[in-house]
ModelCIF file with pLDDT and N, C-alpha, C, O atoms, coordinates in Angstrom:
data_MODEL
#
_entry.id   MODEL 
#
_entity.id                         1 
_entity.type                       polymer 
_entity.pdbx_number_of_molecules   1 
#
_entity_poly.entity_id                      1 
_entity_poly.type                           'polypeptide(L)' 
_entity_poly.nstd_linkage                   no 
_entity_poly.nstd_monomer                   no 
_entity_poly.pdbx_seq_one_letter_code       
;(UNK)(UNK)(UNK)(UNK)(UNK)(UNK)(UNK)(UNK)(UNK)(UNK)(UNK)(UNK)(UNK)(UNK)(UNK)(UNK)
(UNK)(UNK)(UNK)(UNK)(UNK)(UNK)(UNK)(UNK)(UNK)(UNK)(UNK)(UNK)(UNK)(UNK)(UNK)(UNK)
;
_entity_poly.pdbx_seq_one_letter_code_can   XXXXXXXXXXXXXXXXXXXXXXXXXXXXXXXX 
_entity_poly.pdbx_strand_id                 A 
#
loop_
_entity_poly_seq.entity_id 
_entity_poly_seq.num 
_entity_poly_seq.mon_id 
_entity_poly_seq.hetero 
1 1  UNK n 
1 2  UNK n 
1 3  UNK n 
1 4  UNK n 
1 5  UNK n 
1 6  UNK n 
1 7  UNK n 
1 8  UNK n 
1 9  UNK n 
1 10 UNK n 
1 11 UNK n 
1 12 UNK n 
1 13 UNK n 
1 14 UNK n 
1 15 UNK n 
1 16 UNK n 
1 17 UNK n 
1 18 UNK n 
1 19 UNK n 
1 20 UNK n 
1 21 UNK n 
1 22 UNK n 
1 23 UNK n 
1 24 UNK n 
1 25 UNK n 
1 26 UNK n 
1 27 UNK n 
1 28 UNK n 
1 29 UNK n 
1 30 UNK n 
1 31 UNK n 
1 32 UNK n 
#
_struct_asym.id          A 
_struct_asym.entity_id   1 
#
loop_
_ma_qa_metric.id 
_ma_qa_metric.mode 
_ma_qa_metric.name 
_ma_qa_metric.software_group_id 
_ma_qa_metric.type 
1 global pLDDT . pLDDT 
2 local  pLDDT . pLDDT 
#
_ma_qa_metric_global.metric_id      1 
_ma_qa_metric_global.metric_value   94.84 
_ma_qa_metric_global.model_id       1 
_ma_qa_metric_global.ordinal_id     1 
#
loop_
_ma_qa_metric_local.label_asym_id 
_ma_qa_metric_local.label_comp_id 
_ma_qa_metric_local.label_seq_id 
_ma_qa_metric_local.metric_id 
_ma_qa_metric_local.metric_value 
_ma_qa_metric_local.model_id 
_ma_qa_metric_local.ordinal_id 
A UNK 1  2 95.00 1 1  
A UNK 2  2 95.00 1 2  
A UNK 3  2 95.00 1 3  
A UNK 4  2 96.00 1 4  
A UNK 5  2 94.00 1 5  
A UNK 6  2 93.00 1 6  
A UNK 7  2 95.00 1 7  
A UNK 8  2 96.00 1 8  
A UNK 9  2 97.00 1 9  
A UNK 10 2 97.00 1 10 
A UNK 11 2 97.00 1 11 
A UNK 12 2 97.00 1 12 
A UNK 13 2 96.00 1 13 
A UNK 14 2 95.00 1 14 
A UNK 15 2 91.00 1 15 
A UNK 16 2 91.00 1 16 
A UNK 17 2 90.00 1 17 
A UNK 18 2 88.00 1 18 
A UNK 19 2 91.00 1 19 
A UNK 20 2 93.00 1 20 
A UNK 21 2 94.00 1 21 
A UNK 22 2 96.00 1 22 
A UNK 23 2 95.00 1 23 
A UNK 24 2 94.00 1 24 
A UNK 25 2 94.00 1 25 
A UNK 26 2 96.00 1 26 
A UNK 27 2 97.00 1 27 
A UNK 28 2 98.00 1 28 
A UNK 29 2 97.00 1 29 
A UNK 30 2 98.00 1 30 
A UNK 31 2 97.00 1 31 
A UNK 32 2 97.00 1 32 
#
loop_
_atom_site.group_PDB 
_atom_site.id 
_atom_site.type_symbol 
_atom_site.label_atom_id 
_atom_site.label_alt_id 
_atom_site.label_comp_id 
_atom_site.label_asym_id 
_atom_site.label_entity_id 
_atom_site.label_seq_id 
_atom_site.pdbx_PDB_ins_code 
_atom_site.Cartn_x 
_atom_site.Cartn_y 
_atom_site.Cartn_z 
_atom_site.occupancy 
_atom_site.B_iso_or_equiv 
_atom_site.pdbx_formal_charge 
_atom_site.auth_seq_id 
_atom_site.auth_comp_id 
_atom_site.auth_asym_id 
_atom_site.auth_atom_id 
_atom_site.pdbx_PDB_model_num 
ATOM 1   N N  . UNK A 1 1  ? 127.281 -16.616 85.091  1.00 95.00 ? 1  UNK A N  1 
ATOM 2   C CA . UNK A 1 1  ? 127.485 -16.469 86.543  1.00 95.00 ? 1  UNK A CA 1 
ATOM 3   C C  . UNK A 1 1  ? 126.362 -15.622 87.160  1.00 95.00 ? 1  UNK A C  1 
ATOM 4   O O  . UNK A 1 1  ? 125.897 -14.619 86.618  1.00 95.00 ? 1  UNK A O  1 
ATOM 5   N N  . UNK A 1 2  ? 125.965 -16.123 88.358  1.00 95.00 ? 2  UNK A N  1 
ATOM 6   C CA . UNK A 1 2  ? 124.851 -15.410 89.121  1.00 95.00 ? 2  UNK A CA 1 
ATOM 7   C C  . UNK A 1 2  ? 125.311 -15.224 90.720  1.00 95.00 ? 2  UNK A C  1 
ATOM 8   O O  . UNK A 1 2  ? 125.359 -16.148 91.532  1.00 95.00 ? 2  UNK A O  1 
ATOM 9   N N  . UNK A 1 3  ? 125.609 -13.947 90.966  1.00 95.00 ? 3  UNK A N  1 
ATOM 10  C CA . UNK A 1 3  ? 125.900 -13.351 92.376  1.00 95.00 ? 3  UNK A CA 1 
ATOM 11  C C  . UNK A 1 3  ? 124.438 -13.708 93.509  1.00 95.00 ? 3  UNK A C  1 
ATOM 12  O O  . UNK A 1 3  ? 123.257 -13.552 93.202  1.00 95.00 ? 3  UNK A O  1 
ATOM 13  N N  . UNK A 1 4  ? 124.887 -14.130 94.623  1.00 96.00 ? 4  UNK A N  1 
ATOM 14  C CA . UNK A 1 4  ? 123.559 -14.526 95.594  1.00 96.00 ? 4  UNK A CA 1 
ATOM 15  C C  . UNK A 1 4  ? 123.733 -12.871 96.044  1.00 96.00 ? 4  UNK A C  1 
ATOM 16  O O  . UNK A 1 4  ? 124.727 -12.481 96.656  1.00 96.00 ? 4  UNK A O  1 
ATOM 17  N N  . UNK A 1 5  ? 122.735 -12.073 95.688  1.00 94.00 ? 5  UNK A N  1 
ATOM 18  C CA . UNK A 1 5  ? 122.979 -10.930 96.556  1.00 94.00 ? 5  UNK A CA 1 
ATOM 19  C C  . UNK A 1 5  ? 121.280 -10.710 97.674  1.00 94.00 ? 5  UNK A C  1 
ATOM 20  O O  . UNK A 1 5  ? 120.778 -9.959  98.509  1.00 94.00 ? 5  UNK A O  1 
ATOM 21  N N  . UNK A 1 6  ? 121.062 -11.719 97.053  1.00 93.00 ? 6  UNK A N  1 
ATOM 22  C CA . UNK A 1 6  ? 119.672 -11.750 97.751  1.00 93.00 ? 6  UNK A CA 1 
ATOM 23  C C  . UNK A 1 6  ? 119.312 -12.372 99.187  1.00 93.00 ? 6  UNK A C  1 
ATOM 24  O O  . UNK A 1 6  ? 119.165 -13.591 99.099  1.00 93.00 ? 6  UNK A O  1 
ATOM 25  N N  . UNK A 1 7  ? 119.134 -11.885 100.455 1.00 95.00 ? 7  UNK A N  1 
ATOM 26  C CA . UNK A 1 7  ? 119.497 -13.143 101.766 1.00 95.00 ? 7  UNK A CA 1 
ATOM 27  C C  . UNK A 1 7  ? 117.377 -13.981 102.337 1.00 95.00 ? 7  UNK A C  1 
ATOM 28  O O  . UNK A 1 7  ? 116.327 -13.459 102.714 1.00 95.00 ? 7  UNK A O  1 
ATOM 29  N N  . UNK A 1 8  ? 117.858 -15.471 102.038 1.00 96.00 ? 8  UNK A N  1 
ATOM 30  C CA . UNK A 1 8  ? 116.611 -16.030 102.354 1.00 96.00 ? 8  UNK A CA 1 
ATOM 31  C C  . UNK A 1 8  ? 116.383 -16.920 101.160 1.00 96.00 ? 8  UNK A C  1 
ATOM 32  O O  . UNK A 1 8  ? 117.369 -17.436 100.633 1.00 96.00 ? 8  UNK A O  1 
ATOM 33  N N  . UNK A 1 9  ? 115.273 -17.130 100.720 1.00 97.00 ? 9  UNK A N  1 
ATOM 34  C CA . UNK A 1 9  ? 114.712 -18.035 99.793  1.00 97.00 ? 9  UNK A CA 1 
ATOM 35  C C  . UNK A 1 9  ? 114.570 -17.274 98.141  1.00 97.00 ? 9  UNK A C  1 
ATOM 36  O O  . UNK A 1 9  ? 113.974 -16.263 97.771  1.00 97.00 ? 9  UNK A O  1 
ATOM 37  N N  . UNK A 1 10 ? 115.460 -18.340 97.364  1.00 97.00 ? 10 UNK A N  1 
ATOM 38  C CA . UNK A 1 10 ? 115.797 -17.489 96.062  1.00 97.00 ? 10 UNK A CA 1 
ATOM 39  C C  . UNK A 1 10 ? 115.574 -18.564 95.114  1.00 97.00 ? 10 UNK A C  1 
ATOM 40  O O  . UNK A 1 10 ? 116.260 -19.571 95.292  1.00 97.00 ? 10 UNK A O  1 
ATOM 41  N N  . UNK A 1 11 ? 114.592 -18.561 93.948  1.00 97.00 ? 11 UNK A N  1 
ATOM 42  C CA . UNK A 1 11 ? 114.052 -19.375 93.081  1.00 97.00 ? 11 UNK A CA 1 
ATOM 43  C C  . UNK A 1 11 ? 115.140 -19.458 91.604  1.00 97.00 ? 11 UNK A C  1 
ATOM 44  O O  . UNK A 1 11 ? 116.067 -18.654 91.501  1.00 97.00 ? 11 UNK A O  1 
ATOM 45  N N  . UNK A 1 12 ? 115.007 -19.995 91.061  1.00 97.00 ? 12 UNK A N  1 
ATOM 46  C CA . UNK A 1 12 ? 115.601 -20.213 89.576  1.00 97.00 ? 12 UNK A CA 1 
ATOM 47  C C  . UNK A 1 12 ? 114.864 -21.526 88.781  1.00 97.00 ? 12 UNK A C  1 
ATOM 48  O O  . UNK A 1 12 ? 114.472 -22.628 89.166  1.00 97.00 ? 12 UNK A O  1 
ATOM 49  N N  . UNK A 1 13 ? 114.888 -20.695 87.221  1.00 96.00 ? 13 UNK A N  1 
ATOM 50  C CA . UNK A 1 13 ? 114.157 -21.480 86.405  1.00 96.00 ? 13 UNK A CA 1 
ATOM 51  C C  . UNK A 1 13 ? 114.411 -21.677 84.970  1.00 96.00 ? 13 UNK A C  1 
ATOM 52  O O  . UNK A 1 13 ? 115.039 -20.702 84.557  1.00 96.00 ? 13 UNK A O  1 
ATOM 53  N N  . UNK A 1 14 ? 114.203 -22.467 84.111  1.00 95.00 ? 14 UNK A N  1 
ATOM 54  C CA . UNK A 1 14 ? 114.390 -21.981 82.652  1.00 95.00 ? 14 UNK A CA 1 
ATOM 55  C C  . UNK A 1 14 ? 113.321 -22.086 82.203  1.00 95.00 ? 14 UNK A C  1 
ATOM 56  O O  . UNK A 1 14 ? 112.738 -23.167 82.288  1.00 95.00 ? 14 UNK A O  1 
ATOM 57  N N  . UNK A 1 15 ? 112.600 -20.735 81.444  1.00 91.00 ? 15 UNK A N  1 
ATOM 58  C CA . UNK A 1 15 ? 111.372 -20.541 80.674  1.00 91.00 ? 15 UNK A CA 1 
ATOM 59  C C  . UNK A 1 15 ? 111.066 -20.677 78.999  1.00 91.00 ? 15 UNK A C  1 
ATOM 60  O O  . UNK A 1 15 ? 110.118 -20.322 78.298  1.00 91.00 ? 15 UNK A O  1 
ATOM 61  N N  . UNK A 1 16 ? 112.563 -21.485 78.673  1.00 91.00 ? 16 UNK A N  1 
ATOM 62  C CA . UNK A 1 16 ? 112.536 -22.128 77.443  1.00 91.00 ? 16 UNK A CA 1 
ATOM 63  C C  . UNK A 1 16 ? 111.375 -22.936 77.698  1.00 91.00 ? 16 UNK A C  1 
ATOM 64  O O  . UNK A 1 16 ? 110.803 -23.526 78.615  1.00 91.00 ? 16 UNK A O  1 
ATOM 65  N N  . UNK A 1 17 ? 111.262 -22.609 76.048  1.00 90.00 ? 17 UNK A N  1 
ATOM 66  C CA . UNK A 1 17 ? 109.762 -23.878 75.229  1.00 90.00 ? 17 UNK A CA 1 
ATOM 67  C C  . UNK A 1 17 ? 108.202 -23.313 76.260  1.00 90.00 ? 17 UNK A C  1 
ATOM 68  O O  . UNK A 1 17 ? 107.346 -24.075 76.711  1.00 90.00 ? 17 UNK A O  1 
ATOM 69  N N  . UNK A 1 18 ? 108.241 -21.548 76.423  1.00 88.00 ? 18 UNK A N  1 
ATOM 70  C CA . UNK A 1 18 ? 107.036 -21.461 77.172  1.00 88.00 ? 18 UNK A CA 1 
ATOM 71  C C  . UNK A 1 18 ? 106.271 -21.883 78.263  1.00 88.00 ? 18 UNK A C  1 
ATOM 72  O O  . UNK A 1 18 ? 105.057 -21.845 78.464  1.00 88.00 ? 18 UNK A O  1 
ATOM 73  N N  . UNK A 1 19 ? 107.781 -22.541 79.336  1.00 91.00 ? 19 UNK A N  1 
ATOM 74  C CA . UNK A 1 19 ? 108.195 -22.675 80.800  1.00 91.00 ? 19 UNK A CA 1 
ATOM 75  C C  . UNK A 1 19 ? 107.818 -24.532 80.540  1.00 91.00 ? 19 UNK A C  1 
ATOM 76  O O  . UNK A 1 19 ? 107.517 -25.369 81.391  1.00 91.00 ? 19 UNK A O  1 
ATOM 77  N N  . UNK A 1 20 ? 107.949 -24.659 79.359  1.00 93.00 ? 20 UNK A N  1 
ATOM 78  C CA . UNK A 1 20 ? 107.707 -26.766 79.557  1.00 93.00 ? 20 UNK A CA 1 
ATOM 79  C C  . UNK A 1 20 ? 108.968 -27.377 80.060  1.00 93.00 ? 20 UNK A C  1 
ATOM 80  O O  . UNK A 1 20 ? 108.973 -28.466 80.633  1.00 93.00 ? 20 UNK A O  1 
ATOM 81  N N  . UNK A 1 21 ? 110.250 -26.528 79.799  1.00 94.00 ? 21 UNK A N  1 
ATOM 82  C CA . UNK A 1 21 ? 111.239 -27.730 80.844  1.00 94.00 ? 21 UNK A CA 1 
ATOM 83  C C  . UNK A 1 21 ? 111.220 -26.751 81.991  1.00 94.00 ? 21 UNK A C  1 
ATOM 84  O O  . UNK A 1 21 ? 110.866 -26.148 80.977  1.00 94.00 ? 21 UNK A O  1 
ATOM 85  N N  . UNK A 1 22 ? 111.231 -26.022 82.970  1.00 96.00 ? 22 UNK A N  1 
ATOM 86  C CA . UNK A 1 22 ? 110.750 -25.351 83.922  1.00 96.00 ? 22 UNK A CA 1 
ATOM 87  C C  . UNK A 1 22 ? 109.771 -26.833 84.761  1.00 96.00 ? 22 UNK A C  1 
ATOM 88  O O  . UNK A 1 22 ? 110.084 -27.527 85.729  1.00 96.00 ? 22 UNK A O  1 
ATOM 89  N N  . UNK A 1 23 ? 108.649 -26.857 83.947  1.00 95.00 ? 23 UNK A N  1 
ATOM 90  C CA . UNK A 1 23 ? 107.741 -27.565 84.583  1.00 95.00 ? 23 UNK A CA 1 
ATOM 91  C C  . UNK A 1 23 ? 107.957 -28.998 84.320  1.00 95.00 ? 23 UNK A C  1 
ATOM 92  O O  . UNK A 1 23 ? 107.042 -29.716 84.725  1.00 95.00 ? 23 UNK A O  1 
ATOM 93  N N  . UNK A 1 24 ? 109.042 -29.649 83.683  1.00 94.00 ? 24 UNK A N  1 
ATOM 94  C CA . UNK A 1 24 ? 109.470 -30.785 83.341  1.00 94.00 ? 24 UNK A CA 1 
ATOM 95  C C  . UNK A 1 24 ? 110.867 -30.808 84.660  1.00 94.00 ? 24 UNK A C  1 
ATOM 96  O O  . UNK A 1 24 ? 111.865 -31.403 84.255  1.00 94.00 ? 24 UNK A O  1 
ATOM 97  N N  . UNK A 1 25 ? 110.923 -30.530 85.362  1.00 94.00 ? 25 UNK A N  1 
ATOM 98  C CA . UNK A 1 25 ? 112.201 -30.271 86.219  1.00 94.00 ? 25 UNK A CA 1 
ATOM 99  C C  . UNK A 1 25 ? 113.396 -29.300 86.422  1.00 94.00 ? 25 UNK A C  1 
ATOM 100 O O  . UNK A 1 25 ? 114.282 -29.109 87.256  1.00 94.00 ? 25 UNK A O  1 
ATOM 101 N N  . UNK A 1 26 ? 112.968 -28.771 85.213  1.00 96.00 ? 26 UNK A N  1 
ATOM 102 C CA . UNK A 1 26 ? 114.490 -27.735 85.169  1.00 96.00 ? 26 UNK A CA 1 
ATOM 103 C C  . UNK A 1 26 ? 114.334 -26.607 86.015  1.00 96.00 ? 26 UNK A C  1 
ATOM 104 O O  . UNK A 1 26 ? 114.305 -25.543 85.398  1.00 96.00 ? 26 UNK A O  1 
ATOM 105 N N  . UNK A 1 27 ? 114.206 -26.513 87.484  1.00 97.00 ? 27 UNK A N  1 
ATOM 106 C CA . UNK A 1 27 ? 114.088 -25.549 88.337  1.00 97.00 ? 27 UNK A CA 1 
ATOM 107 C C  . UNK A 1 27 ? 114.522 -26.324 89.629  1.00 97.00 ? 27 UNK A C  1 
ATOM 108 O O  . UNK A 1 27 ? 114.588 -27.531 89.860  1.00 97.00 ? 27 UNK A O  1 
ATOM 109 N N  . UNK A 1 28 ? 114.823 -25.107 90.468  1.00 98.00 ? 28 UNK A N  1 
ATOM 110 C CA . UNK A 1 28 ? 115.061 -25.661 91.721  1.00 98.00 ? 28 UNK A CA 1 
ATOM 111 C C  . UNK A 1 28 ? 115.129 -24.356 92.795  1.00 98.00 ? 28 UNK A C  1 
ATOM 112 O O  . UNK A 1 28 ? 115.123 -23.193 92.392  1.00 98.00 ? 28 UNK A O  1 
ATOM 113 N N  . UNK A 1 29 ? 115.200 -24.762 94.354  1.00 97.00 ? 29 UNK A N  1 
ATOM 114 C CA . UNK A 1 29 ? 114.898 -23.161 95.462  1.00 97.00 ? 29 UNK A CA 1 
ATOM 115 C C  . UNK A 1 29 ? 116.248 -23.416 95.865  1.00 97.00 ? 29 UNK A C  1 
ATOM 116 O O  . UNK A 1 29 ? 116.879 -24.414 95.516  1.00 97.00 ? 29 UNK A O  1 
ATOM 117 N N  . UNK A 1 30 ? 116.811 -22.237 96.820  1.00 98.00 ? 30 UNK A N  1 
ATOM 118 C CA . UNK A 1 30 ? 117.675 -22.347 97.573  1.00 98.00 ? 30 UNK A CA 1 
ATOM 119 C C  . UNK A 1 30 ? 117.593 -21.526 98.755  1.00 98.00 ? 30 UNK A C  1 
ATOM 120 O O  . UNK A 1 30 ? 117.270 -20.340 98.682  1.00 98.00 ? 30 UNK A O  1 
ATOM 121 N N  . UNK A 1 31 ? 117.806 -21.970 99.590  1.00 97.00 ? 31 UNK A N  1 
ATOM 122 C CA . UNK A 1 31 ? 117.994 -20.460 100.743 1.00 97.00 ? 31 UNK A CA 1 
ATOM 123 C C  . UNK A 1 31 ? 119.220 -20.120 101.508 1.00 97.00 ? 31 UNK A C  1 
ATOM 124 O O  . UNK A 1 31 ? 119.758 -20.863 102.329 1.00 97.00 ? 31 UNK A O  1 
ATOM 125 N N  . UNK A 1 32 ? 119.716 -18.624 101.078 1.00 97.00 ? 32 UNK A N  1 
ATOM 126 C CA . UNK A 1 32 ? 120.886 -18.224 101.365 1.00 97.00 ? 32 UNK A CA 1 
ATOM 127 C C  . UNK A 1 32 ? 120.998 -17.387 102.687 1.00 97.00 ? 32 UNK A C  1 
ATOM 128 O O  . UNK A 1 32 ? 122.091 -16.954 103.052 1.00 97.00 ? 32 UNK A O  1 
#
């Protein structure tokens, strides 16, 4: 679980395999 405590534009990523699924799609923005 991840609390939005942050207000505006907030990134997330997975840096498994030395950020290759990161940069294969596994990321996305949101703005709260």
């Amino acid at each position: 679980p991840v609390a939005l405590t942050e207000e505006g534009v907030n990134y997330f990523f997975s840096a498994a395999d030395g950020g290759a699924q990161c940069l294969q799609g596994m990321r996305f923005r949101i703005t709260v």
